[in-house]
Protein backbone atom coordinates (compact mmCIF):
# COMPACT_ATOMS: atom_id res chain seq x y z
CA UNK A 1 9.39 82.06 111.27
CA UNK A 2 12.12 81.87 113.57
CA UNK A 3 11.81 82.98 117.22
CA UNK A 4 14.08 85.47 118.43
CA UNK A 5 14.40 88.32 121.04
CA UNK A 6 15.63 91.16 121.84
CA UNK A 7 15.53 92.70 125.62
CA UNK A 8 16.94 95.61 126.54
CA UNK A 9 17.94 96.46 130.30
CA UNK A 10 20.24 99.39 131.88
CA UNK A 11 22.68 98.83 134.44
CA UNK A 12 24.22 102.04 135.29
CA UNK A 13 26.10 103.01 132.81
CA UNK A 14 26.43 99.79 130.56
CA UNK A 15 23.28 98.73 128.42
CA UNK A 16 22.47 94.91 128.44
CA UNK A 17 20.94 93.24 126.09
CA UNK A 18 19.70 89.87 126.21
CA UNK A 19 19.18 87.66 123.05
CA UNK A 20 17.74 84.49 122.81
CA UNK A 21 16.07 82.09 120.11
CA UNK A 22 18.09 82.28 116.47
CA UNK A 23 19.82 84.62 115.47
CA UNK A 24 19.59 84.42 111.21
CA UNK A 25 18.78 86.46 108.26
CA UNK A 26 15.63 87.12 109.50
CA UNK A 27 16.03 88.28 112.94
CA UNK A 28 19.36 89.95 112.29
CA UNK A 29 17.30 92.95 111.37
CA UNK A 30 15.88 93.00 115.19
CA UNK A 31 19.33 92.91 116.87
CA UNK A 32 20.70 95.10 114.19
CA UNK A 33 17.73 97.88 115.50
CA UNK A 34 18.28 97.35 119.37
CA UNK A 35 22.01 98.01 118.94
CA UNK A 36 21.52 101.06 116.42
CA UNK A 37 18.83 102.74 119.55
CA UNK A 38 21.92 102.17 121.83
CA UNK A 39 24.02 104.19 119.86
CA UNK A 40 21.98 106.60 118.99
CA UNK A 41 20.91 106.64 122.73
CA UNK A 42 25.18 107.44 123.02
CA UNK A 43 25.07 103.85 124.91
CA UNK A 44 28.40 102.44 124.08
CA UNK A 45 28.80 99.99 126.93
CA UNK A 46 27.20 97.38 126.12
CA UNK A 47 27.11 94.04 127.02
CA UNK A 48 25.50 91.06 124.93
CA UNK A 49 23.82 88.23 127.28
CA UNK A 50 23.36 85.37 125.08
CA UNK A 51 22.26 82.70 127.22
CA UNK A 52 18.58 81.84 125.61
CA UNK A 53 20.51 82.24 122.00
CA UNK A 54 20.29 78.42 120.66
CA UNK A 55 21.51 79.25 117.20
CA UNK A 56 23.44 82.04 115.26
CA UNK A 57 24.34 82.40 111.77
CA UNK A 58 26.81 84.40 109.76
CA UNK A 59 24.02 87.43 109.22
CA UNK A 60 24.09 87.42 113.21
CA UNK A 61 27.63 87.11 113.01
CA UNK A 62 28.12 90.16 111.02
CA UNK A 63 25.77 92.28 113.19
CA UNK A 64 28.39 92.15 115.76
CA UNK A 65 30.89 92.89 112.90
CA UNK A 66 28.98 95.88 111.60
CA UNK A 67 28.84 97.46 114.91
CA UNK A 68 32.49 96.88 116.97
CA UNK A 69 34.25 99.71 115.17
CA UNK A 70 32.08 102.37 115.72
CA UNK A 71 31.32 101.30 119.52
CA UNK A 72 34.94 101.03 120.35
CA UNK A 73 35.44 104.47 118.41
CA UNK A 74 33.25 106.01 120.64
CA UNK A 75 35.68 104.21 123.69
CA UNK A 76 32.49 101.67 124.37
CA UNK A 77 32.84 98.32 124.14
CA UNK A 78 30.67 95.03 123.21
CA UNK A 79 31.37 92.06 125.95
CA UNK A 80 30.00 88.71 125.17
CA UNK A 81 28.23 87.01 128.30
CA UNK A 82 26.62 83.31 129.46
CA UNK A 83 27.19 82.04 125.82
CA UNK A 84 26.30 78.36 125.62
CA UNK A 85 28.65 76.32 124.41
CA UNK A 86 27.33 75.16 121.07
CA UNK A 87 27.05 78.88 120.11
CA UNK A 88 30.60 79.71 121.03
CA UNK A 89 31.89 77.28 119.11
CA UNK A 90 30.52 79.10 116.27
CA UNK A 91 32.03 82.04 117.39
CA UNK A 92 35.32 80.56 118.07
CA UNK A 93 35.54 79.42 114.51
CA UNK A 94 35.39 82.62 113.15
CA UNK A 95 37.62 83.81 115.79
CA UNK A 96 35.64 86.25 118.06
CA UNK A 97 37.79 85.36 120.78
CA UNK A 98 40.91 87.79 119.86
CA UNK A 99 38.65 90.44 119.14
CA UNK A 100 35.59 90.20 122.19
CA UNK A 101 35.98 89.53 125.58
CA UNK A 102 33.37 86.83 126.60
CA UNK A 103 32.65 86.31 130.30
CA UNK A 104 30.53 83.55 132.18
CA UNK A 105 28.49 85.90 134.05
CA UNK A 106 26.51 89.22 132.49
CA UNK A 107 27.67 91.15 136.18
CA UNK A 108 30.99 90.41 135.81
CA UNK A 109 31.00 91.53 132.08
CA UNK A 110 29.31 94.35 133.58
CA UNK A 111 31.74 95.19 135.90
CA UNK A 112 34.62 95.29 133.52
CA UNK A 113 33.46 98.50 132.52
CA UNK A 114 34.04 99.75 135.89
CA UNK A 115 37.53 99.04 135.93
């Protein structure tokens, strides 16, 4: 079984969660569950720390898919922080880059919803 986790923290306004471990078919479930509570919490400010994360797939990938729309509908957002750079390759294949803003630091991702 793969390891993954989910943990949850509120700053303010904005709702962080950190992910680490794999992020697959079988923990896509998890991630998909923390992100539904923040929306039905009306948390759309969210910001995704995924320093621990060592390894997502395309199920992972398409959580963040699944959920974009309806965040930024809501005018929320989903900001990508401390990605390591094995993992962003991944996403910059599949190019997340035009469509999330990712930032080295979770505060300053943070603080973008400030501004």
């Amino acid at each position: 079984m793969a390891n993954f986790d989910v943990a949850h923290e509120e700053k303010g306004e904005v709702s962080v969660l950190n992910i680490s471990g794999y992020l697959d078919a079988h923990t896509a479930p998890d991630f998909e569950n923390a992100l539904t509570k923040l929306l039905q919490d009306n948390r759309f400010k969210i910001v995704v720390n995924l320093q621990g994360l060592q390894y997502i797939s395309s199920a992972g990938l398409g959580v963040f898919m699944g959920f974009i729309e309806e965040v930024r509908e809501k005018d929320g957002d989903i900001k990508l922080s401390e990605v390591s750079e094995k993992v962003f390759k991944v996403f910059d294949l599949l190019g997340f880059p035009s469509l999330y803003e990712f930032y080295d630091e979770t505060e300053k991702a943070v603080e973008k919803f400030s501004n």
